[in-house]
Protein backbone atom coordinates (compact mmCIF):
# COMPACT_ATOMS: atom_id res chain seq x y z
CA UNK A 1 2.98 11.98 -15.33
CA UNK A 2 0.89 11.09 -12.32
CA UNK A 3 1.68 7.94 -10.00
CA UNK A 4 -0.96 6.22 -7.94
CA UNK A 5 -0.59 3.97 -4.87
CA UNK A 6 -3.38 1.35 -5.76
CA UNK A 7 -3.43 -0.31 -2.20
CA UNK A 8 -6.63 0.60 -0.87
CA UNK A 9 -8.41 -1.12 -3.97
CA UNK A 10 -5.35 -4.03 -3.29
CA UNK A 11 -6.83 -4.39 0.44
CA UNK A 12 -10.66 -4.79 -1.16
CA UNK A 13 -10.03 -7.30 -3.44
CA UNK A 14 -7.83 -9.04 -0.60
CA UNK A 15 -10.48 -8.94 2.10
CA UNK A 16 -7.96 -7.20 4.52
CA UNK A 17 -8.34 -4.01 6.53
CA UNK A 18 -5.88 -1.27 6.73
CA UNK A 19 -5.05 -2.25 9.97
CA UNK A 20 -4.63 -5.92 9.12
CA UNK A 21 -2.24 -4.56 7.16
CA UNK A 22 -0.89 -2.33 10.21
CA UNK A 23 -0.48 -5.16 11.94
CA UNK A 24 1.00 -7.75 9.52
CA UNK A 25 3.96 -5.50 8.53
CA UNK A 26 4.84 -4.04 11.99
CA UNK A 27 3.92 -0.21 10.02
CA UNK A 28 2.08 2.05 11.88
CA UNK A 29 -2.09 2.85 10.78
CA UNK A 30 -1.44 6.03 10.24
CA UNK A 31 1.05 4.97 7.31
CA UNK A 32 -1.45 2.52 5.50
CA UNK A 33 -4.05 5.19 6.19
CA UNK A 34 -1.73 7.65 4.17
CA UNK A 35 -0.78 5.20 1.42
CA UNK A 36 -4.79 4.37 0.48
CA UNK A 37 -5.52 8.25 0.99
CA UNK A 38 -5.49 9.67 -2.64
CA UNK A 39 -2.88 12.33 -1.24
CA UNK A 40 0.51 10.46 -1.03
CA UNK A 41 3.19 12.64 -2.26
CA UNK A 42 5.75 10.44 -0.84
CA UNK A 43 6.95 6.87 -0.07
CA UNK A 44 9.88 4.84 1.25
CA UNK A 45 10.50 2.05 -0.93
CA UNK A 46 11.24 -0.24 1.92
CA UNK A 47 7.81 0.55 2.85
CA UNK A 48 6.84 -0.69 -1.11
CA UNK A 49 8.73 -3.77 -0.83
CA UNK A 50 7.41 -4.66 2.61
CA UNK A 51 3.78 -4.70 1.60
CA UNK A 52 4.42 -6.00 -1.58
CA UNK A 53 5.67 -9.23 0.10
CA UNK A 54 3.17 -9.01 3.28
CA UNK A 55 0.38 -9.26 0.38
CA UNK A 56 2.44 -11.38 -2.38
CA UNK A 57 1.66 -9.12 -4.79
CA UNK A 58 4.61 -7.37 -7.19
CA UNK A 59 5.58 -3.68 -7.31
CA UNK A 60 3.70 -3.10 -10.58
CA UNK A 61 0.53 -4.64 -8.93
CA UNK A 62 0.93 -1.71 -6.70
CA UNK A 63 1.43 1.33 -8.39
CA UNK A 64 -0.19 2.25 -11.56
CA UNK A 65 1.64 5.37 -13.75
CA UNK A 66 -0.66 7.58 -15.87
């Protein structure tokens, strides 16, 4: 089973940069960087729940499980 962190397409479709994003939640670039890289092996879910309600999106809109 793989998971995927769908935020970088979430940011497109939003019109918002990475380090909007950076910026609206207080999180450093470096972590949105990681979390639209295709390489994140790890997340806090505080992290999750933060973006999810910076964007108003839900948890499912944000990661996708193959």
């Amino acid at each position: 089973m793989a998971v995927y962190i769908k935020l970088r397409q979430i940011l497109e479709q939003k019109g918002i940069s990475q380090r909007e994003l950076a910026r609206m939640t207080g999180l450093r670039a470096s972590t949105i960087n990681h979390l639209c890289s295709e390489k994140v092996d790890r997340v806090y879910l505080e992290t999750l729940e933060l973006i999810c309600k910076t964007l108003n999106i839900r948890i499912e809109d944000l990661i996708e499980i193959e």
